[in-house]
Protein backbone atom coordinates (compact mmCIF):
# COMPACT_ATOMS: atom_id res chain seq x y z
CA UNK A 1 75.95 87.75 98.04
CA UNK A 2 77.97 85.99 95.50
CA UNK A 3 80.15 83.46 95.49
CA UNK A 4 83.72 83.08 95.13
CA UNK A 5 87.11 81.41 94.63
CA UNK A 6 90.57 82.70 95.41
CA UNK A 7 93.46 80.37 94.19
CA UNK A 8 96.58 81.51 96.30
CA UNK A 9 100.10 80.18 95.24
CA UNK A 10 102.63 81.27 97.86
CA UNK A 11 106.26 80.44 98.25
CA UNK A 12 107.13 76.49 98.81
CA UNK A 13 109.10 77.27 102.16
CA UNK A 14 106.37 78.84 104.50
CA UNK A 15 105.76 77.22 107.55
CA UNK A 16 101.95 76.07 108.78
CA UNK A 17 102.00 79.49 110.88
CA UNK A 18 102.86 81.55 108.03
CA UNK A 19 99.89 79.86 105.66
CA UNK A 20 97.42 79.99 108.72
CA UNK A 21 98.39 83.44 109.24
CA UNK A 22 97.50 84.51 105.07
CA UNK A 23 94.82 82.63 105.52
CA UNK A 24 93.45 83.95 108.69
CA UNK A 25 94.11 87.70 107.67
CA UNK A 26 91.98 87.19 104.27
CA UNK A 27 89.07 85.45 106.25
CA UNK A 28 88.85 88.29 108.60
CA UNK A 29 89.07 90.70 106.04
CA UNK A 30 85.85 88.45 104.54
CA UNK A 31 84.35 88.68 107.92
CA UNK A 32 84.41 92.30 108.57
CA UNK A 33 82.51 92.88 105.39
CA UNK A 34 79.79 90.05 107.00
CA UNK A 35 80.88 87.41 104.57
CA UNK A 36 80.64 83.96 104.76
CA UNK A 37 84.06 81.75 104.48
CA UNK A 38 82.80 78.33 102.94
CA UNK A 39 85.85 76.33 101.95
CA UNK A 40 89.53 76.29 102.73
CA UNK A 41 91.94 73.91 100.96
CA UNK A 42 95.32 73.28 100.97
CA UNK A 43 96.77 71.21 97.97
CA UNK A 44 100.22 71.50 99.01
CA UNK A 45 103.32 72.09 97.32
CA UNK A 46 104.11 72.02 93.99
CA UNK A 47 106.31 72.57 90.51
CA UNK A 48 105.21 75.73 88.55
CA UNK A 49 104.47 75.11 85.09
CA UNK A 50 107.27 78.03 84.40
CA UNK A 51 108.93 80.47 86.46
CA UNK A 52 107.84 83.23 88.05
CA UNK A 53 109.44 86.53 89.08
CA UNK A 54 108.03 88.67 91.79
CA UNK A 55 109.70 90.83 94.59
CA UNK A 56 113.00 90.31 92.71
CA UNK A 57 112.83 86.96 93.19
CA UNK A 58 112.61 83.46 90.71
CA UNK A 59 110.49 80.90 92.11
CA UNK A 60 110.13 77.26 90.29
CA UNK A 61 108.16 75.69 93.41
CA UNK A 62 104.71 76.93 95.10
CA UNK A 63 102.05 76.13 97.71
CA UNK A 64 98.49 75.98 96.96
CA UNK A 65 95.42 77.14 98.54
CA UNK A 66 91.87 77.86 97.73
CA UNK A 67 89.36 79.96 99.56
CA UNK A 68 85.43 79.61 99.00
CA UNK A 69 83.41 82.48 100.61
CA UNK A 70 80.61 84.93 99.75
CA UNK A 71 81.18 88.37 99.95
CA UNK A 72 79.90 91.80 98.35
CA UNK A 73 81.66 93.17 95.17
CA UNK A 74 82.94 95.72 97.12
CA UNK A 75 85.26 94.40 99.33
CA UNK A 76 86.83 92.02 96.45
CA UNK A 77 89.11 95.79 96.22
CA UNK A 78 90.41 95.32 99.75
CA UNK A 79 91.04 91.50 99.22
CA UNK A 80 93.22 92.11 96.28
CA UNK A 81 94.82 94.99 97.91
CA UNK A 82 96.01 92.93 100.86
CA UNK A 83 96.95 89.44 98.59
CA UNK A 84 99.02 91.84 96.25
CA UNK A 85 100.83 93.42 99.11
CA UNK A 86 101.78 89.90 101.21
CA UNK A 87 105.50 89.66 100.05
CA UNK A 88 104.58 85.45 100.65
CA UNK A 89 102.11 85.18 98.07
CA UNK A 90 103.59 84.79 94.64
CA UNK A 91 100.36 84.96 92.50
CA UNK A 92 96.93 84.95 93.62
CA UNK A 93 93.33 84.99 91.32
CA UNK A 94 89.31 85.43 92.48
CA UNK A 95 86.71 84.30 90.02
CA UNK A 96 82.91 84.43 90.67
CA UNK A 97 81.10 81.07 90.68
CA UNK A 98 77.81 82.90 90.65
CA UNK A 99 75.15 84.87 92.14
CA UNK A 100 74.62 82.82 95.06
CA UNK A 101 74.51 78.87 96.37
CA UNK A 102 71.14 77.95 95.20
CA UNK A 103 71.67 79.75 91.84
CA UNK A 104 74.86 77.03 91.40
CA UNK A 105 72.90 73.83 92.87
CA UNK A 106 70.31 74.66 89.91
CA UNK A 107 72.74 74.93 87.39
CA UNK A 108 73.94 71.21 88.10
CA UNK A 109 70.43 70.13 87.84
């Protein structure tokens, strides 16, 4: 399965509940699929380098997160489906990393 990386920016004023919550409905969605969560981080809050308008809102100030996991291609549709919907997450992004874990530990070889 490959490997990826979701960078989450959600509004400044959520509470610990409300980022475990995001955080535990996007893992699950991972696990249903039999993926494999490897990584969560929270960076904390921070300025945006410009504003950003969503849900009729401006917002200058965001929370961080990233997710590590493996997962098929196919449920990367669901994932975004359910990040674009959350009315708390202000911009959200998945890249690939590659194919798999050894495939990346060769690379920095």
């Amino acid at each position: 399965m490959p490997l990826y990386e979701a960078l989450l920016i959600t509004r400044n004023n959520l509470e610990i509940a409300a980022l475990s919550s995001i955080l535990k409905q996007t893992c699950t969605q991972i696990w249903k699929q039999q993926g494999v969560v490897r990584k969560v981080a929270n960076y904390g809050p921070f300025t945006l380098p410009h504003k950003i308008k969503k849900n009729q809102m401006i917002f200058t100030h965001g929370q961080k997160l990233t997710l590590h996991f493996d997962s098929n291609p196919f449920t990367l549709a669901d994932i975004r489906n359910q990040l674009k919907a959350d009315p708390r997450i202000i911009r959200f992004g998945i890249v690939k990393l590659g194919d798999n874990l050894p495939s990346l530990v060769q690379d920095i070889k």
